[in-house]
Protein backbone atom coordinates (compact mmCIF):
# COMPACT_ATOMS: atom_id res chain seq x y z
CA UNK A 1 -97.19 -106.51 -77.57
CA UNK A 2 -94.68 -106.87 -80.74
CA UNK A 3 -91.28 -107.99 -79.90
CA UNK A 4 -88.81 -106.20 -81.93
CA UNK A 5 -87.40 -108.05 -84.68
CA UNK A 6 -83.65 -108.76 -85.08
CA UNK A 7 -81.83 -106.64 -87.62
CA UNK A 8 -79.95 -109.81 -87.93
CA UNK A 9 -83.21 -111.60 -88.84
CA UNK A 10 -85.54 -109.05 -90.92
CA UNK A 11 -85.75 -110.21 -94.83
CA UNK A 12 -83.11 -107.58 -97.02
CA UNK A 13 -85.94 -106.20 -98.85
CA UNK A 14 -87.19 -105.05 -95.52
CA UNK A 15 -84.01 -103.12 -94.88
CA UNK A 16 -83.68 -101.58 -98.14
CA UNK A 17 -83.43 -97.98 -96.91
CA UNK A 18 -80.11 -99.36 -94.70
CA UNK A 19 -78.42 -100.78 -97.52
CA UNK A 20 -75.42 -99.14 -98.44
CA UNK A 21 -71.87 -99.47 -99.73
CA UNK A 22 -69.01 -96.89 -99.67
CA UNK A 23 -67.39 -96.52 -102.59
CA UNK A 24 -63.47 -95.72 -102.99
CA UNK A 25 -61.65 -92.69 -103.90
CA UNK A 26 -60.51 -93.20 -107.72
CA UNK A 27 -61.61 -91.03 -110.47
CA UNK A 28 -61.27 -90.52 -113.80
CA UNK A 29 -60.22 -87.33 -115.37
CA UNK A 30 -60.96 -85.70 -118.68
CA UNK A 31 -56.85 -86.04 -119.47
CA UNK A 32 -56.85 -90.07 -118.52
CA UNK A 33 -59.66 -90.63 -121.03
CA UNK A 34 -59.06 -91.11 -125.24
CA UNK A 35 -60.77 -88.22 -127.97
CA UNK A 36 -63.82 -90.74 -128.66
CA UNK A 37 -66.12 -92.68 -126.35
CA UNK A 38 -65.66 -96.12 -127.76
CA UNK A 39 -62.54 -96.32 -127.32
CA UNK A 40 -63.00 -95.14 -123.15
CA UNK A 41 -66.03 -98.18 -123.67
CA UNK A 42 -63.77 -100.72 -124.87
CA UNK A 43 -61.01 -100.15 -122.37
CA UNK A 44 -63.04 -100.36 -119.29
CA UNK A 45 -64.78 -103.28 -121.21
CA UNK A 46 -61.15 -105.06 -121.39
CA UNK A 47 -60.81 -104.04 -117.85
CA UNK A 48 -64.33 -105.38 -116.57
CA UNK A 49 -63.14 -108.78 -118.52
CA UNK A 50 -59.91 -108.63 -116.76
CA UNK A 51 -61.16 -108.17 -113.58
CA UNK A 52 -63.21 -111.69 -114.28
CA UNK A 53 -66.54 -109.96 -113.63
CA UNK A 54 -69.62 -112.52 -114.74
CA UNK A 55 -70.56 -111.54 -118.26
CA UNK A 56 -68.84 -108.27 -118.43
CA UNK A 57 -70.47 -107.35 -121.98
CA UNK A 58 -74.01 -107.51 -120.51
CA UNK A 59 -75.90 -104.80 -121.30
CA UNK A 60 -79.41 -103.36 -120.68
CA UNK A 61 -81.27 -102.36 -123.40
CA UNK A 62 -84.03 -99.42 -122.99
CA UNK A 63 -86.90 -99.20 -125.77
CA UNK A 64 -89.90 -96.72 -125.60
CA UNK A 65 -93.09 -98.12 -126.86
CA UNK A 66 -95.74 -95.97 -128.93
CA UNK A 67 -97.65 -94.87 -126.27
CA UNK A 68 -94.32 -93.58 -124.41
CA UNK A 69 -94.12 -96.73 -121.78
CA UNK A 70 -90.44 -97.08 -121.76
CA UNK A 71 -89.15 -101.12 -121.08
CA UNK A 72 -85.60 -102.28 -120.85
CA UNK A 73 -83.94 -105.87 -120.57
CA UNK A 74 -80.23 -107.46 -120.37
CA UNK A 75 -78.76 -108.79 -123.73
CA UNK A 76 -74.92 -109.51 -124.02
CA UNK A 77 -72.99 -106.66 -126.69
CA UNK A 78 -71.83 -108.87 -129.13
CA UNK A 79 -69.70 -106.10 -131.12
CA UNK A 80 -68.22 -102.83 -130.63
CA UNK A 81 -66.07 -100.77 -133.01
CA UNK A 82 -66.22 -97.06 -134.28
CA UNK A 83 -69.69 -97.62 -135.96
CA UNK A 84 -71.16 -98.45 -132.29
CA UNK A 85 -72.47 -101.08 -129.91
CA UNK A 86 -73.87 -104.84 -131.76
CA UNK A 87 -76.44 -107.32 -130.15
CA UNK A 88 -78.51 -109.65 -131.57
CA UNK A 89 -82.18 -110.26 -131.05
CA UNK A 90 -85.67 -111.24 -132.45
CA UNK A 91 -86.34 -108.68 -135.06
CA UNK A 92 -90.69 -109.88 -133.89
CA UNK A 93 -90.30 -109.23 -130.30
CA UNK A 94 -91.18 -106.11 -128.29
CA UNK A 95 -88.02 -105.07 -128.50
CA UNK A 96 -87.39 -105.24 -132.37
CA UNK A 97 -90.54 -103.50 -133.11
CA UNK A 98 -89.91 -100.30 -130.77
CA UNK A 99 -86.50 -100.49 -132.28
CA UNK A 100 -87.81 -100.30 -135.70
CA UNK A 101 -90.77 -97.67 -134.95
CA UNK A 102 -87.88 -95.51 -132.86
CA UNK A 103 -85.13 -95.45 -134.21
CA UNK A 104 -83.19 -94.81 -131.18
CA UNK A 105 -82.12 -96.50 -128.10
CA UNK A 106 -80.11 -96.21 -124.63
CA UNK A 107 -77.45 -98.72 -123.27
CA UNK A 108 -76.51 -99.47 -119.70
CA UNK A 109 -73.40 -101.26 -118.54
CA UNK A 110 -73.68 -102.32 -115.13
CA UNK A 111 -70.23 -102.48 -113.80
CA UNK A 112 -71.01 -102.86 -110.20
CA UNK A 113 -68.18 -104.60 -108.97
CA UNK A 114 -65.65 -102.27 -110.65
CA UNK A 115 -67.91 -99.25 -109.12
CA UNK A 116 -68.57 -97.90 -112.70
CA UNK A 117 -71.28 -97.77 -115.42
CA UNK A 118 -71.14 -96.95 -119.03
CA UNK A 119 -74.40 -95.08 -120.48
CA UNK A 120 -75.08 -94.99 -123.95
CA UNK A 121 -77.61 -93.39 -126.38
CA UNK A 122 -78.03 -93.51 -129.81
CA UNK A 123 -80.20 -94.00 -133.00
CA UNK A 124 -80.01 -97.94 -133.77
CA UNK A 125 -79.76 -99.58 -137.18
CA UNK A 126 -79.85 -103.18 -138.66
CA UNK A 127 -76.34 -104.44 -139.48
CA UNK A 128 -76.10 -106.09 -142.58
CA UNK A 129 -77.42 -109.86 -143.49
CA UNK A 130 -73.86 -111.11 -143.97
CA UNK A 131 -72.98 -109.45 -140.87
CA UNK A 132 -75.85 -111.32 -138.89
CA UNK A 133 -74.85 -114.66 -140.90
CA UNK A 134 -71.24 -114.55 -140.15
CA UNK A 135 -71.94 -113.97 -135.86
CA UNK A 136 -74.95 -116.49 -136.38
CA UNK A 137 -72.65 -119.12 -137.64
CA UNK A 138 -70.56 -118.98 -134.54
CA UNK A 139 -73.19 -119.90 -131.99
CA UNK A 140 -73.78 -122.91 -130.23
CA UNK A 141 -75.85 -125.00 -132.31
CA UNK A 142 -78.57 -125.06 -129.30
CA UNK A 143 -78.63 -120.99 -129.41
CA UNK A 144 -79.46 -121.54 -133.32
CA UNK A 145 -81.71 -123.31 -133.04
CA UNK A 146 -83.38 -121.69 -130.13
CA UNK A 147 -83.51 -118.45 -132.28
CA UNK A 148 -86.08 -120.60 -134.53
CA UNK A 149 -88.15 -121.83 -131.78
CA UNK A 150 -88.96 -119.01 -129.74
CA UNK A 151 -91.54 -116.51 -130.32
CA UNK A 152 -89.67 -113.70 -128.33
CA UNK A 153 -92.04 -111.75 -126.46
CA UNK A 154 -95.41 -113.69 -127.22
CA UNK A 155 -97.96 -115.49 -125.46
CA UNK A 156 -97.26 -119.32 -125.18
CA UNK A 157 -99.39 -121.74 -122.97
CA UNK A 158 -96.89 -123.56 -121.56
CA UNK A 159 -92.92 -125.03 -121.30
CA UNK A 160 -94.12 -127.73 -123.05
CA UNK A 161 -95.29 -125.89 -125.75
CA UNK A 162 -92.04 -124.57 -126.11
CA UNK A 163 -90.35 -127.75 -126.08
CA UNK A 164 -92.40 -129.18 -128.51
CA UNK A 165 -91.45 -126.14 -130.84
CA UNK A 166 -87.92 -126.72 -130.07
CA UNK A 167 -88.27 -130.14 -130.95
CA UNK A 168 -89.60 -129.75 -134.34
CA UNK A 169 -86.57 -127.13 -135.35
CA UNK A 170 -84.44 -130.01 -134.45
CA UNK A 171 -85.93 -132.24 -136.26
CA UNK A 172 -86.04 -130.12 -139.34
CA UNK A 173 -82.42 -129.25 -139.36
CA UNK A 174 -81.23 -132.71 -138.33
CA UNK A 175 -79.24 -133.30 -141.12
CA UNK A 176 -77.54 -129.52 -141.85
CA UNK A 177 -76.33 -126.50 -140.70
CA UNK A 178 -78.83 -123.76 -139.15
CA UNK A 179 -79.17 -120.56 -141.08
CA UNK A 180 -79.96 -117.77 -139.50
CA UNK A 181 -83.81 -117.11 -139.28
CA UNK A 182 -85.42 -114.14 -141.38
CA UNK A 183 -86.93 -112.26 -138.24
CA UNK A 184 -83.61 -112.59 -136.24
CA UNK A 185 -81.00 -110.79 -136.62
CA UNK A 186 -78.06 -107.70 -135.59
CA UNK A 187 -78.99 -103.81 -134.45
CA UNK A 188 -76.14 -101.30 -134.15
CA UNK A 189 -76.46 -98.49 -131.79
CA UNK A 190 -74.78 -95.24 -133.39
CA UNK A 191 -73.63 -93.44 -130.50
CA UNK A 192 -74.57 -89.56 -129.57
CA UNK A 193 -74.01 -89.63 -125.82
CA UNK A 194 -71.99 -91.37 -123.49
CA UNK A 195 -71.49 -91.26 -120.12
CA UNK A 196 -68.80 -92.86 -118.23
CA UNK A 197 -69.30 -93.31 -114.19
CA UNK A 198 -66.88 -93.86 -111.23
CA UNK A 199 -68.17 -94.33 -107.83
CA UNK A 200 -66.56 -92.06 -105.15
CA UNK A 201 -66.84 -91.81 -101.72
CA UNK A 202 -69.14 -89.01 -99.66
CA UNK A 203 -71.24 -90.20 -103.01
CA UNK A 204 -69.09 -87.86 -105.04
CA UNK A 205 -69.32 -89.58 -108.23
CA UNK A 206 -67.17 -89.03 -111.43
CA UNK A 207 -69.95 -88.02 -114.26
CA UNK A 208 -67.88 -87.56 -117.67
CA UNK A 209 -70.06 -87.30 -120.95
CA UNK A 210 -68.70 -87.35 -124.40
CA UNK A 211 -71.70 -85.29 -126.57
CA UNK A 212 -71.40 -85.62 -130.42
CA UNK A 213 -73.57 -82.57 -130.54
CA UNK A 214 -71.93 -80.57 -128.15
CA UNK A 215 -68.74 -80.71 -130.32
CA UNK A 216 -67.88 -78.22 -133.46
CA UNK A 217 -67.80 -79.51 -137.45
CA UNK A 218 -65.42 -81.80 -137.95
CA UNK A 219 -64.33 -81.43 -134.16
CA UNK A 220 -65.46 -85.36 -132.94
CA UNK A 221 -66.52 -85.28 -129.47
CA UNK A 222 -66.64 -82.81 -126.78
CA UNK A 223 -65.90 -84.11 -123.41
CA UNK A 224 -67.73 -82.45 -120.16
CA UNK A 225 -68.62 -83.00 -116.24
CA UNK A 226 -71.66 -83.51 -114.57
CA UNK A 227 -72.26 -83.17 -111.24
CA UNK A 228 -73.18 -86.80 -109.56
């Protein structure tokens, strides 16, 4: 006969189904919010930085490959302004290339702490080489070199492969400055949509979408509800 297991006992992933958090009562309205998206982004951005969550400008990046397999994966938005949303990557890996074939990408913000998310999509661009030089120059020297080291997204055999590859970048810029490599480098997602998202309780979510598209000639952004 089975004994019954204590709730207090079973292993989370067992008790997915029971997991569940209520979520307050503020909202955002269409009047609280500014005419264009990125500047609704970057105050919830100051806000999430404010509110000392860990890495607030992580972001999760979703690419679809050529056989329509979508992926995504967390990089940190290193610049936002009217043109759109900045992070830096390996122009070789996965990423870069369905970037490149595409054209397009979406953005997720996971503000879970502050009950909100941020979803973005948009056609994605290279930023400039002086623009890529300029952020590269500001990284820890490790991260530069790193950027030479690493084969993003292929096979290796081992760690110590790795560290061996490390070590000869090291070696090689031992007695200068590290330029940026020629297969890393900036992409700029344009924006078309975004969606900004309040948890509520009774799972009555704010859903508030700015739409490019939506919008008349000359007009900016039109600004509309969706239900949660």
């Amino acid at each position: 006969m089975t004994t019954p297991q204590d709730p207090g006992t079973t292993p989370a992933a067992d008790r997915l189904a029971a997991l569940r958090q209520e979520y307050g009562d503020t909202g955002i309205e269409p009047d609280d919010l500014p005419a264009d998206p990125v500047s609704a982004v970057r105050r919830w951005l100051d806000e999430a930085v404010a509110a000392g969550l860990h890495e607030p400008n992580a972001v999760v990046v979703a690419t679809v490959g050529a056989d329509g397999g979508p992926a995504a994966r967390t990089v940190l938005l290193k610049g936002l302004d009217e043109r759109g949303f900045v992070f830096y990557t390996n122009y070789d890996s996965r990423k870069g290339r369905e970037l490149e074939a595409s054209g397009r990408a979406a953005l997720l913000f996971p503000w879970h702490d502050l009950q909100r998310q941020v979803r973005v999509e948009g056609t994605v661009a290279r930023v400039p080489a002086a623009e890529t030089a300029a952020y590269f120059a500001t990284r820890p020297r490790g991260s530069q070199l790193g950027a030479w080291a690493s084969p993003q997204s292929e096979e290796v055999a081992s760690r110590a492969e790795l560290d061996e590859r490390y070590a000869a970048v090291e070696a090689r810029f031992a007695d200068g400055e590290v330029p940026p490599p020629p297969h890393w480098g900036g992409y700029r997602v344009a924006p078309e949509v975004v969606e900004l998202w309040q948890g509520r309780s009774g799972r009555m979510h704010d859903r508030l979408v700015y739409r490019r598209d939506l919008a008349g000639p000359g007009e900016g952004w039109a600004l509309t509800r969706l239900a949660p």
